[in-house]
C-alpha atoms as a PDB file:
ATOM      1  CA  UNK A   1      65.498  50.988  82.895  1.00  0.00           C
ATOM      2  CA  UNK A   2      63.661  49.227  79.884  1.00  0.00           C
ATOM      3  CA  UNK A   3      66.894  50.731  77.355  1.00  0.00           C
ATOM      4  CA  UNK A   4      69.465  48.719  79.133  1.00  0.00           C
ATOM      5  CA  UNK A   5      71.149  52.169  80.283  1.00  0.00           C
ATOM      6  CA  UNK A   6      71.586  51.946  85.021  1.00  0.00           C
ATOM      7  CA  UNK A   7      68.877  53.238  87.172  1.00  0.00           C
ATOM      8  CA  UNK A   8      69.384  55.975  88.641  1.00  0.00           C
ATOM      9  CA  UNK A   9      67.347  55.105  91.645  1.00  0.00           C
ATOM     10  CA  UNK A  10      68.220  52.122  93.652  1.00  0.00           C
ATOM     11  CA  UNK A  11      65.868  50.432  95.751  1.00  0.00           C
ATOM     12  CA  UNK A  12      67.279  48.309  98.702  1.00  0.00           C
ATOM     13  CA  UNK A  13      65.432  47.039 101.990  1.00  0.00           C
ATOM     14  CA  UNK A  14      67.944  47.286 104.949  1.00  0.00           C
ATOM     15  CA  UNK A  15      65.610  46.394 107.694  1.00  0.00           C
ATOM     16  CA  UNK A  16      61.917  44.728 108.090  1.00  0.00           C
ATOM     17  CA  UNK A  17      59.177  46.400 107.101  1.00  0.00           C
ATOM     18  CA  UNK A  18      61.865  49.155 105.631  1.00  0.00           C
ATOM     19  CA  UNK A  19      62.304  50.262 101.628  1.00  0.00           C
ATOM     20  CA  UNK A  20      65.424  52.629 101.167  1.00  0.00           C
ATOM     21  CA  UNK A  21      65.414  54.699  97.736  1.00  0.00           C
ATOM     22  CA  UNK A  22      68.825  55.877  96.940  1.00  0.00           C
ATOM     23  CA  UNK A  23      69.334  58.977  94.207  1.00  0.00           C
ATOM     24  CA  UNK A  24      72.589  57.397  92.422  1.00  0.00           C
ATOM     25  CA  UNK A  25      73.783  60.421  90.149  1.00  0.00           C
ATOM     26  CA  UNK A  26      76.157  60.935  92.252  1.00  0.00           C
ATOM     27  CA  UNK A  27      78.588  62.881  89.395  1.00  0.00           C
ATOM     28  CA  UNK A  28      75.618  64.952  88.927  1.00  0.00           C
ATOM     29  CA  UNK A  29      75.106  65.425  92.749  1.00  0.00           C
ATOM     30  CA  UNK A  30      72.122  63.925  92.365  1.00  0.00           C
ATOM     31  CA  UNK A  31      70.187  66.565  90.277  1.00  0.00           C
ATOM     32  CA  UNK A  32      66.758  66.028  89.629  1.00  0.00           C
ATOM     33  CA  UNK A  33      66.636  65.332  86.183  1.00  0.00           C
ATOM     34  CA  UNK A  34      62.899  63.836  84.550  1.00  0.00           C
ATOM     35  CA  UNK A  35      64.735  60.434  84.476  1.00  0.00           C
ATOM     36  CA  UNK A  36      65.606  60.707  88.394  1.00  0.00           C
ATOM     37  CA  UNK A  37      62.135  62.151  89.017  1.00  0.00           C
ATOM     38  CA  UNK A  38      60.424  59.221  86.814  1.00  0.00           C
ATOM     39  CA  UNK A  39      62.324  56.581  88.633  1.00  0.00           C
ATOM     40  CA  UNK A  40      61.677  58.102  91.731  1.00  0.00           C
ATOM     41  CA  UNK A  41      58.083  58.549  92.043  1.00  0.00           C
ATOM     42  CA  UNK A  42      57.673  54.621  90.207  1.00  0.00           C
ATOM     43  CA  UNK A  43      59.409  53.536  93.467  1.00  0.00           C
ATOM     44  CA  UNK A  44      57.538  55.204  96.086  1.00  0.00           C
ATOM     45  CA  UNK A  45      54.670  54.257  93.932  1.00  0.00           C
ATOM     46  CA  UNK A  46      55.510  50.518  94.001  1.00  0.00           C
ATOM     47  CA  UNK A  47      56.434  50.638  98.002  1.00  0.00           C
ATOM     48  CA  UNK A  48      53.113  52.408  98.771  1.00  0.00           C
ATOM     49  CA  UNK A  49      51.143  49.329  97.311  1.00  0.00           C
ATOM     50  CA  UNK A  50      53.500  46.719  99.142  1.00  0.00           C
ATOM     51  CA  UNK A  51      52.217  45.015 102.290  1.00  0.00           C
ATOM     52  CA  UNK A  52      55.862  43.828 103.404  1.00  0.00           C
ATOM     53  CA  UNK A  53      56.551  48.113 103.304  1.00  0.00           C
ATOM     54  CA  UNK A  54      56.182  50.449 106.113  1.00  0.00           C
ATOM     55  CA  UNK A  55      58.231  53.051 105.664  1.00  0.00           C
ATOM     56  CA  UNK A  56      60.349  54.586 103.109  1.00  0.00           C
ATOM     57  CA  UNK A  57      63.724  56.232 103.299  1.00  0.00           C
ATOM     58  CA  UNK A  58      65.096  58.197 100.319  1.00  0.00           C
ATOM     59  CA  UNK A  59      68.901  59.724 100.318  1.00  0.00           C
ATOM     60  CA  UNK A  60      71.508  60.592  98.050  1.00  0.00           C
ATOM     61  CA  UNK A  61      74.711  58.628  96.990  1.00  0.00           C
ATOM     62  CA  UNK A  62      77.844  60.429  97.172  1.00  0.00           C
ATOM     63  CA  UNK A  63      78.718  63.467  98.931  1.00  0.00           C
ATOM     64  CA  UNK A  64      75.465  65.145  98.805  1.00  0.00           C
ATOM     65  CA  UNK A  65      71.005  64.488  99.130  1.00  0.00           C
ATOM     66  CA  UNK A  66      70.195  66.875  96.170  1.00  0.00           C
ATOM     67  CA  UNK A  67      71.966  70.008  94.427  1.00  0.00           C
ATOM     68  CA  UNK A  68      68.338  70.464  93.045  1.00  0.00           C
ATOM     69  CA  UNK A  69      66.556  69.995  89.595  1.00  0.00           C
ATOM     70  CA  UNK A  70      69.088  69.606  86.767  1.00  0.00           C
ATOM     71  CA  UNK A  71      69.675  72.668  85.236  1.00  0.00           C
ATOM     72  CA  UNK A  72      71.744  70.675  81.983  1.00  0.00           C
ATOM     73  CA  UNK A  73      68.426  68.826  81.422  1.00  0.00           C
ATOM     74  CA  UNK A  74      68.660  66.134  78.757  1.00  0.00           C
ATOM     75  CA  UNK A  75      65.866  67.184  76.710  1.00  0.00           C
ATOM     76  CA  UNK A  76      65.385  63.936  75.286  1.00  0.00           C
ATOM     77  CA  UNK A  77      64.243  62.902  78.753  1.00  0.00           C
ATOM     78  CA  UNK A  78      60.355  63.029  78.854  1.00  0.00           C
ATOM     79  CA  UNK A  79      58.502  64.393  82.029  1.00  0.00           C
ATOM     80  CA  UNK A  80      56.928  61.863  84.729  1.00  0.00           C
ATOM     81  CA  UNK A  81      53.721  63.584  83.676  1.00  0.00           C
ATOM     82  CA  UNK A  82      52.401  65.901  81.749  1.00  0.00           C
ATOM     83  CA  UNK A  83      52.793  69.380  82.074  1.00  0.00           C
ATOM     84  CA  UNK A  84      51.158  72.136  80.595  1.00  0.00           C
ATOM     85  CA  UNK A  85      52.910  74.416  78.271  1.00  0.00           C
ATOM     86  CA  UNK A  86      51.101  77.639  80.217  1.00  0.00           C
ATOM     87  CA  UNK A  87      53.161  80.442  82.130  1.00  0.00           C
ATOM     88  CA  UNK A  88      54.207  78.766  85.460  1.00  0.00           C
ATOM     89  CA  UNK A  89      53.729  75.211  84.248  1.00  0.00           C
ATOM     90  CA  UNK A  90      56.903  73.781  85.848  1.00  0.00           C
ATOM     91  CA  UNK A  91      56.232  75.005  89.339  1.00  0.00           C
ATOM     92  CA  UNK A  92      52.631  73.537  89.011  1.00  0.00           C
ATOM     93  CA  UNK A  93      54.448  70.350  87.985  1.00  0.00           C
ATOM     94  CA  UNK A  94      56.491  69.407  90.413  1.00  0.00           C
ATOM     95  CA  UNK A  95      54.089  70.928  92.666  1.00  0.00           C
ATOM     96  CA  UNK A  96      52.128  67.792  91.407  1.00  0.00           C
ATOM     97  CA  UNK A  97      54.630  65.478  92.392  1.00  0.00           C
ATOM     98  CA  UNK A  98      55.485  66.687  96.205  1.00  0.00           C
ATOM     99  CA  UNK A  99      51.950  66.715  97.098  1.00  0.00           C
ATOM    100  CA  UNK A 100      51.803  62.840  95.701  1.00  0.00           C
ATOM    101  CA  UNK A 101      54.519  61.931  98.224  1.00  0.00           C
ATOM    102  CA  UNK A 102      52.537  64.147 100.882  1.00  0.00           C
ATOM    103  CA  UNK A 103      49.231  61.704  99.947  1.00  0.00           C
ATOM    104  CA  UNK A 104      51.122  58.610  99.866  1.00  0.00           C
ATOM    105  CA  UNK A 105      49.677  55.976 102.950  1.00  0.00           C
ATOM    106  CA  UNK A 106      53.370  55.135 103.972  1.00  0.00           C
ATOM    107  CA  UNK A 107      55.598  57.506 105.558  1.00  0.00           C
ATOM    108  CA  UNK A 108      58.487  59.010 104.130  1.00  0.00           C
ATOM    109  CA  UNK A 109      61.766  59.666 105.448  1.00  0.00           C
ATOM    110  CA  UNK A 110      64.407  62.128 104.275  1.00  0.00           C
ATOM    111  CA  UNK A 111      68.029  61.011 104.998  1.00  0.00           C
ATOM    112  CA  UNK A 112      69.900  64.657 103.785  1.00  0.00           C
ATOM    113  CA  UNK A 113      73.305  65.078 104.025  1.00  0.00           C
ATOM    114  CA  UNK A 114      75.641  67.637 102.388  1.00  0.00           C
ATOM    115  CA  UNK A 115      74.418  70.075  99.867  1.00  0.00           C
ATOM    116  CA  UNK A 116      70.175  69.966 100.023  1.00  0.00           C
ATOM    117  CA  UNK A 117      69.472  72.686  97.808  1.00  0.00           C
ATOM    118  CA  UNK A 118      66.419  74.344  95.722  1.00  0.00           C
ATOM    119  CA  UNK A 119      64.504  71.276  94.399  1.00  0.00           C
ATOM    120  CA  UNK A 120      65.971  68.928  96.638  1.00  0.00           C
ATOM    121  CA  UNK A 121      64.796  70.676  99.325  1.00  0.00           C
ATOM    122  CA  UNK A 122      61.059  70.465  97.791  1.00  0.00           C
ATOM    123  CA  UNK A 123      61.821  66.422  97.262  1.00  0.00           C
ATOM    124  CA  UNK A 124      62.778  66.914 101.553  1.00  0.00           C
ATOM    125  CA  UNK A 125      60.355  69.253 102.221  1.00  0.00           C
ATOM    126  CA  UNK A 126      57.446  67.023 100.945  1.00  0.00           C
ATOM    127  CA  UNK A 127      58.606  63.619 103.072  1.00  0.00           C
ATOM    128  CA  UNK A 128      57.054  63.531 106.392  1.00  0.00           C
ATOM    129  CA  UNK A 129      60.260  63.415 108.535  1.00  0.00           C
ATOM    130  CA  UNK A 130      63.799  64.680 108.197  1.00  0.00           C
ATOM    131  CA  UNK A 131      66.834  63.738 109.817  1.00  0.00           C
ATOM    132  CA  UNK A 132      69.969  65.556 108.566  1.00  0.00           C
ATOM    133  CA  UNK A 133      73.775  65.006 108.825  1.00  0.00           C
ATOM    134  CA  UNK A 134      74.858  68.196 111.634  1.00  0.00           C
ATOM    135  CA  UNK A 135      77.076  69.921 108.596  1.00  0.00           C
ATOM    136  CA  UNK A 136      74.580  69.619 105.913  1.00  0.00           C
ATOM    137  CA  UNK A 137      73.948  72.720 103.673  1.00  0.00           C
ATOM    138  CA  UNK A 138      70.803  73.283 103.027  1.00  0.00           C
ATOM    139  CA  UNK A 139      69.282  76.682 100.882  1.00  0.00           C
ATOM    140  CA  UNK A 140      67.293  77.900  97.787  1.00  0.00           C
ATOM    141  CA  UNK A 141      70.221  79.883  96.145  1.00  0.00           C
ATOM    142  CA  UNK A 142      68.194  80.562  92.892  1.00  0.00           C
ATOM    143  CA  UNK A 143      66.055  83.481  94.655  1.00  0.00           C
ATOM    144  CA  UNK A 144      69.463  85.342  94.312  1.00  0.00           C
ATOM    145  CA  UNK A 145      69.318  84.940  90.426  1.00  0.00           C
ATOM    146  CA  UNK A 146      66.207  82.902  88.847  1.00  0.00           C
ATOM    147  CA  UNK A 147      63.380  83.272  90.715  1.00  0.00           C
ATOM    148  CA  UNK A 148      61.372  82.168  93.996  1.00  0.00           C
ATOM    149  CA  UNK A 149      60.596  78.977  95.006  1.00  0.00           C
ATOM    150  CA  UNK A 150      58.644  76.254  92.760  1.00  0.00           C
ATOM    151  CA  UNK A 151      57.164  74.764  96.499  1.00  0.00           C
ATOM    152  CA  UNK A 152      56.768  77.677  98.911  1.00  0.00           C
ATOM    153  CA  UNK A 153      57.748  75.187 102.153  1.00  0.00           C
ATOM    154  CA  UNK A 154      59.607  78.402 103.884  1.00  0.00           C
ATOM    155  CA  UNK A 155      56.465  79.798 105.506  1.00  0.00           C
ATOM    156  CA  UNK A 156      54.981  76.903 106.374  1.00  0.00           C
ATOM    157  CA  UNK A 157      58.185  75.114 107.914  1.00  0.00           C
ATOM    158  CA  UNK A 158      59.957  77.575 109.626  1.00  0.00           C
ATOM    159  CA  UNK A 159      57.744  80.853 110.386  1.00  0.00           C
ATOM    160  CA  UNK A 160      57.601  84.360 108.533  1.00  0.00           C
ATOM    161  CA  UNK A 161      61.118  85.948 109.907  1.00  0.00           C
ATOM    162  CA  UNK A 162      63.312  82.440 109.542  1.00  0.00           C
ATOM    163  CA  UNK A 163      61.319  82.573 106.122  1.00  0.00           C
ATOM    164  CA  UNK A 164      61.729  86.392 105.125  1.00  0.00           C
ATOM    165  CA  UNK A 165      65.543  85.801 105.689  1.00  0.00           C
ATOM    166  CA  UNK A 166      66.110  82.657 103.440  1.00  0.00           C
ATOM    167  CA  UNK A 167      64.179  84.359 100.837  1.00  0.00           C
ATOM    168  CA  UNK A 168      66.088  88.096 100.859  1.00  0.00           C
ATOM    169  CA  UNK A 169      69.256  86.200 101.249  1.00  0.00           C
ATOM    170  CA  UNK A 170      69.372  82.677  99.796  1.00  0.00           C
ATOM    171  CA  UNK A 171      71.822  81.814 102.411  1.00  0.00           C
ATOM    172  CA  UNK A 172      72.003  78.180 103.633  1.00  0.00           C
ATOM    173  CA  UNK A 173      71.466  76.662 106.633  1.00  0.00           C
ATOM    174  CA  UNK A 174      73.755  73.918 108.582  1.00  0.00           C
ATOM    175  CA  UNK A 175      71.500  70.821 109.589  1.00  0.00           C
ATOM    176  CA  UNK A 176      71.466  71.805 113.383  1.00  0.00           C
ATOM    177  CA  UNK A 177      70.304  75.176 112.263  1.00  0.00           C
ATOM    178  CA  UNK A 178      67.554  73.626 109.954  1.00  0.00           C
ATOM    179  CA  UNK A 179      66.117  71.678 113.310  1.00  0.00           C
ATOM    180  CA  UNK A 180      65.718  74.738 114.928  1.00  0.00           C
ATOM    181  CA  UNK A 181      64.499  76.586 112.172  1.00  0.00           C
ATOM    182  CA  UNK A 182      61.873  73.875 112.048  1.00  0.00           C
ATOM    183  CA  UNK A 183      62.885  72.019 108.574  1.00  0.00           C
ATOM    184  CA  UNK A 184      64.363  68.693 109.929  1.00  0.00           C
ATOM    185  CA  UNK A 185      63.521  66.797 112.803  1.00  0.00           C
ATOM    186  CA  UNK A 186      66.623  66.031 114.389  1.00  0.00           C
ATOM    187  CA  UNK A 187      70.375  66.581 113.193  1.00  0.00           C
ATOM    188  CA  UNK A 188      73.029  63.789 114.122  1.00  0.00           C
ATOM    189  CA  UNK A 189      76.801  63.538 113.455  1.00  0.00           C
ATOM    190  CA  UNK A 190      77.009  62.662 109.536  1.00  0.00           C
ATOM    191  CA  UNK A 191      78.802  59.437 110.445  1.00  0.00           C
ATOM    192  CA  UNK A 192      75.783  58.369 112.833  1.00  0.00           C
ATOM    193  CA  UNK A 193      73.264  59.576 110.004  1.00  0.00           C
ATOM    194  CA  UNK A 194      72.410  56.423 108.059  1.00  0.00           C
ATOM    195  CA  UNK A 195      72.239  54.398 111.604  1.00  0.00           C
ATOM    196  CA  UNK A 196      70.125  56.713 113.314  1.00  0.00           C
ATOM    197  CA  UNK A 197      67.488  56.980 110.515  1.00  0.00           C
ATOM    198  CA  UNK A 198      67.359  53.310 110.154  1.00  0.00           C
ATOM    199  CA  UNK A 199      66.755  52.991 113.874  1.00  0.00           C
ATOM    200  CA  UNK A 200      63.512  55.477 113.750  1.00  0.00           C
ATOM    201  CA  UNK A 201      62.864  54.209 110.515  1.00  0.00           C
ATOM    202  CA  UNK A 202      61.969  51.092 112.355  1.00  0.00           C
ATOM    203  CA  UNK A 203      60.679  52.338 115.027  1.00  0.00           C
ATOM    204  CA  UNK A 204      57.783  53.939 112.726  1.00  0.00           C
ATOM    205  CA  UNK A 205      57.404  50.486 111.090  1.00  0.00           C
ATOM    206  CA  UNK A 206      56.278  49.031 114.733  1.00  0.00           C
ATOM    207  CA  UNK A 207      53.012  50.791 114.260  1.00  0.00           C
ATOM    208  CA  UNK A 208      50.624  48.877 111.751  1.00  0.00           C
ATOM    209  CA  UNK A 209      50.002  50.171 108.356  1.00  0.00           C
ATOM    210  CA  UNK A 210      46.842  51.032 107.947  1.00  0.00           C
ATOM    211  CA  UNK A 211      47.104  53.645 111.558  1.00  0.00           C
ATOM    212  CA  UNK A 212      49.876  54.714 110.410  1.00  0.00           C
ATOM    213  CA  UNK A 213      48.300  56.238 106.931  1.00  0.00           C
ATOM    214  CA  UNK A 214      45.498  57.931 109.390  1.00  0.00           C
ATOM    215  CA  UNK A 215      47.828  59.430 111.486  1.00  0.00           C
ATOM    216  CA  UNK A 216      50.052  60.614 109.007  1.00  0.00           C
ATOM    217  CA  UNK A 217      46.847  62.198 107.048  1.00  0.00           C
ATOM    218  CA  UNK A 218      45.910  64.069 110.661  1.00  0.00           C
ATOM    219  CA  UNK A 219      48.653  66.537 110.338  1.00  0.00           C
ATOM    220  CA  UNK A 220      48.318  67.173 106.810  1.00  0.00           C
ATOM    221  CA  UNK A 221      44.576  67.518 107.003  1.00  0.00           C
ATOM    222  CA  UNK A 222      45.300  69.673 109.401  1.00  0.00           C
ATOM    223  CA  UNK A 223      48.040  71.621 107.024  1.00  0.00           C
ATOM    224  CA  UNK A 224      45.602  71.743 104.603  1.00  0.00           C
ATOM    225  CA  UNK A 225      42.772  73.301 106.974  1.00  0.00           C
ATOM    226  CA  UNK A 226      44.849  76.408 107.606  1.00  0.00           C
ATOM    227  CA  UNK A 227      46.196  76.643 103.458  1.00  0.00           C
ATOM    228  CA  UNK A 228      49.437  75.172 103.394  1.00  0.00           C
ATOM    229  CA  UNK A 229      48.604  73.567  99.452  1.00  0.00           C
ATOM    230  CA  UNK A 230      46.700  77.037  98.850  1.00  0.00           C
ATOM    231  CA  UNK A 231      49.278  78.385  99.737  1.00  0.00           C
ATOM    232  CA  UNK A 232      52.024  76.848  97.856  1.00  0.00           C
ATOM    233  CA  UNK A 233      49.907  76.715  94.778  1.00  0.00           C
ATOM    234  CA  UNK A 234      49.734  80.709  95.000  1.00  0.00           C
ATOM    235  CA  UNK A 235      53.626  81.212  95.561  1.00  0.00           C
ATOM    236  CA  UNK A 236      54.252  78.826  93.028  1.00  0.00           C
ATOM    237  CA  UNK A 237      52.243  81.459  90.712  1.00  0.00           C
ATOM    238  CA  UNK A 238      54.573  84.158  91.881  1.00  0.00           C
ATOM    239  CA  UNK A 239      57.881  81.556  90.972  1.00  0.00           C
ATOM    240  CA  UNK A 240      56.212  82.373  87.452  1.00  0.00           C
ATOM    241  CA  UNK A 241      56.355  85.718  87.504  1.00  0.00           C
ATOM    242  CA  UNK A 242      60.599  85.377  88.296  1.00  0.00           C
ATOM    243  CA  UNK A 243      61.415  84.198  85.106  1.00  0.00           C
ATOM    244  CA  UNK A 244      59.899  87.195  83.517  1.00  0.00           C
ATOM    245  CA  UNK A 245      62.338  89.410  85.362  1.00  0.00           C
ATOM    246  CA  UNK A 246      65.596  91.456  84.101  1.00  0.00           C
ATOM    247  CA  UNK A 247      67.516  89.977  86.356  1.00  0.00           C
ATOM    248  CA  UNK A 248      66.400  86.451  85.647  1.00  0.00           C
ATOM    249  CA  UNK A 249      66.632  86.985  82.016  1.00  0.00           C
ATOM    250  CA  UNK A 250      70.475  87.886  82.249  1.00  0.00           C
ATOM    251  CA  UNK A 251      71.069  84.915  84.240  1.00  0.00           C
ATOM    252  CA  UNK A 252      69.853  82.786  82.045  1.00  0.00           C
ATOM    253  CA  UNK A 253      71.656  84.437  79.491  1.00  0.00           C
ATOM    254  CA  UNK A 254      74.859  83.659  80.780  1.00  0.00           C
ATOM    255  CA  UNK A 255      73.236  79.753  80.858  1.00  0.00           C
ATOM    256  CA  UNK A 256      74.908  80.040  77.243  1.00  0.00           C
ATOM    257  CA  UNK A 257      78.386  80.463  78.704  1.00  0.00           C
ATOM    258  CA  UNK A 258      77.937  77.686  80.782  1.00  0.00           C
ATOM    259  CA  UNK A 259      75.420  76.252  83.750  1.00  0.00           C
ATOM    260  CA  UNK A 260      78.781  76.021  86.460  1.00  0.00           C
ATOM    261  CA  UNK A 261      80.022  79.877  85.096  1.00  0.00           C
ATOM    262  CA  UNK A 262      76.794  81.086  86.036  1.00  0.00           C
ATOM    263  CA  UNK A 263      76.383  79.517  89.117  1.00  0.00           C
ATOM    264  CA  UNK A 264      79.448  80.520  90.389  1.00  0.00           C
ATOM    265  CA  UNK A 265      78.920  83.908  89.096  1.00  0.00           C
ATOM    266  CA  UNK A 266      75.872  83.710  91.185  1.00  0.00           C
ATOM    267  CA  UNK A 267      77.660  82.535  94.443  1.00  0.00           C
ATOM    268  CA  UNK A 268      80.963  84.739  94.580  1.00  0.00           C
ATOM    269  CA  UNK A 269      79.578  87.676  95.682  1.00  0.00           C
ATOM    270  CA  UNK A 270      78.543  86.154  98.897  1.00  0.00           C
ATOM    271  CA  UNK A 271      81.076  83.710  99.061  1.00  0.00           C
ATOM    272  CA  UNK A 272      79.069  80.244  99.316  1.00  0.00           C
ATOM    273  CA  UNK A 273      78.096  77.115  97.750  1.00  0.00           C
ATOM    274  CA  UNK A 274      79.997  76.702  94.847  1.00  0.00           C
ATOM    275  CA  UNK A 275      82.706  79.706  95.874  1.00  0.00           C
ATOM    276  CA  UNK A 276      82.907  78.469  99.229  1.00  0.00           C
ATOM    277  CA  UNK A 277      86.289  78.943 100.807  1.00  0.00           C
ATOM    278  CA  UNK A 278      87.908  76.280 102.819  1.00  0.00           C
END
């Protein structure tokens, strides 16, 4: 960073052809805070425009890919872009910034272990492959509180009824269950996890670059053709309209009291996440 303070993205290339982006808050679980987000979409900016890049990988250091966006925002931080001030500005915003990954030329891999939750299953959601650790967690806990999703993925990834139940329930799913719900790709023993995606990783960096951005841009063309960013821009409408809620208001409330009070206040009457019992 140009204030002397640590990135909080680390770039690394571990193989040919490969760039690895690593989230490194790992205290934080890797909450995507603007400064994360900034440093994040710089990277995949700079690998897109590098000829010795094929493919990207992006995980999380520590125990976990993503908790989500940080809720104990630094509001010093400024926003990767702008962002209007209008009802249902955020979702639009980071809206912005998953469909930039989509449109990148290089693929994008997600390497998601432990907790993926909320927005850091958007950040997973919007990379073209996942591979996840067999025990991952992953879930959108704040439709039991806040409000529906920012990036509608469910639909789109999984079906309506796999959908309809993550949404009435905010319950997570383990990674084998997220491969055949239709989330990840493939789910491997979370000591075989970094190896694994490395090895595919390179496998996709066999084919040259500039196929590889056409046949990548088939299947979202074809995503597109039957709504899928229609669609997420209209959900992300309805993520608005969650904030304006009772219930969402007293959540927030208790924001005041503490962001880890409320979650857990959130989570103990189903008995997960952060109330999880060993």
């Amino acid at each position: 960073m140009t204030d002397g303070s640590p990135a909080v993205v680390l770039a690394d290339d571990p193989a040919p052809l490969v760039r690895r982006l690593t989230l490194d808050r790992p205290d934080k679980r890797n909450a995507l805070s603007n400064r994360l987000r900034t440093e994040l979409f710089a990277e995949l900016r700079r690998a897109d425009a590098d000829p010795e890049v094929r493919v990207v990988v992006v995980r999380g250091a520590g125990p976990c890919f993503s908790a989500g966006y940080d809720l104990a925002q630094d509001p010093n931080e400024s926003m990767p872009w702008p962002i209007t001030r209008a009802d249902g500005g955020w979702a639009r915003h980071v809206l912005q910034g998953w469909f930039e990954i989509m449109d990148l030329a290089t693929p994008v891999i997600a390497q998601v272990h432990g907790y993926c939750l909320a927005g850091g299953t958007e950040l997973a959601a919007a990379c073209d492959l996942v591979y996840v650790a067999d025990d991952a967690q992953i879930g959108y806990p704040p439709v039991r509180s806040m409000s529906p999703p920012d990036m509608g993925w469910h639909v789109w990834l999984m079906g309506m009824r796999r959908a309809m139940e993550a949404m009435l329930t905010g319950d997570s799913m383990s990674g084998t269950e997220a491969v055949a719900a239709g989330f990840a790709n493939r789910s491997f023993p979370a000591a075989d996890l970094e190896a694994e995606v490395l090895r595919i990783a390179e496998r996709v960096a066999k084919v040259p670059p500039d196929l590889q951005a056409l046949n990548k841009r088939v299947v979202h063309r074809a995503m597109e053709a039957m709504g899928m960013r229609d669609g997420m821009r209209a959900t992300a409408d309805i993520n608005a309209l969650g904030f304006h809620q009772r219930s969402s208001r007293a959540y927030f409330a208790q924001f005041s009291k503490g962001v880890t009070s409320a979650l857990s206040e959130r989570d103990k009457h189903f008995g997960d996440y952060r109330e999880q019992q060993s």
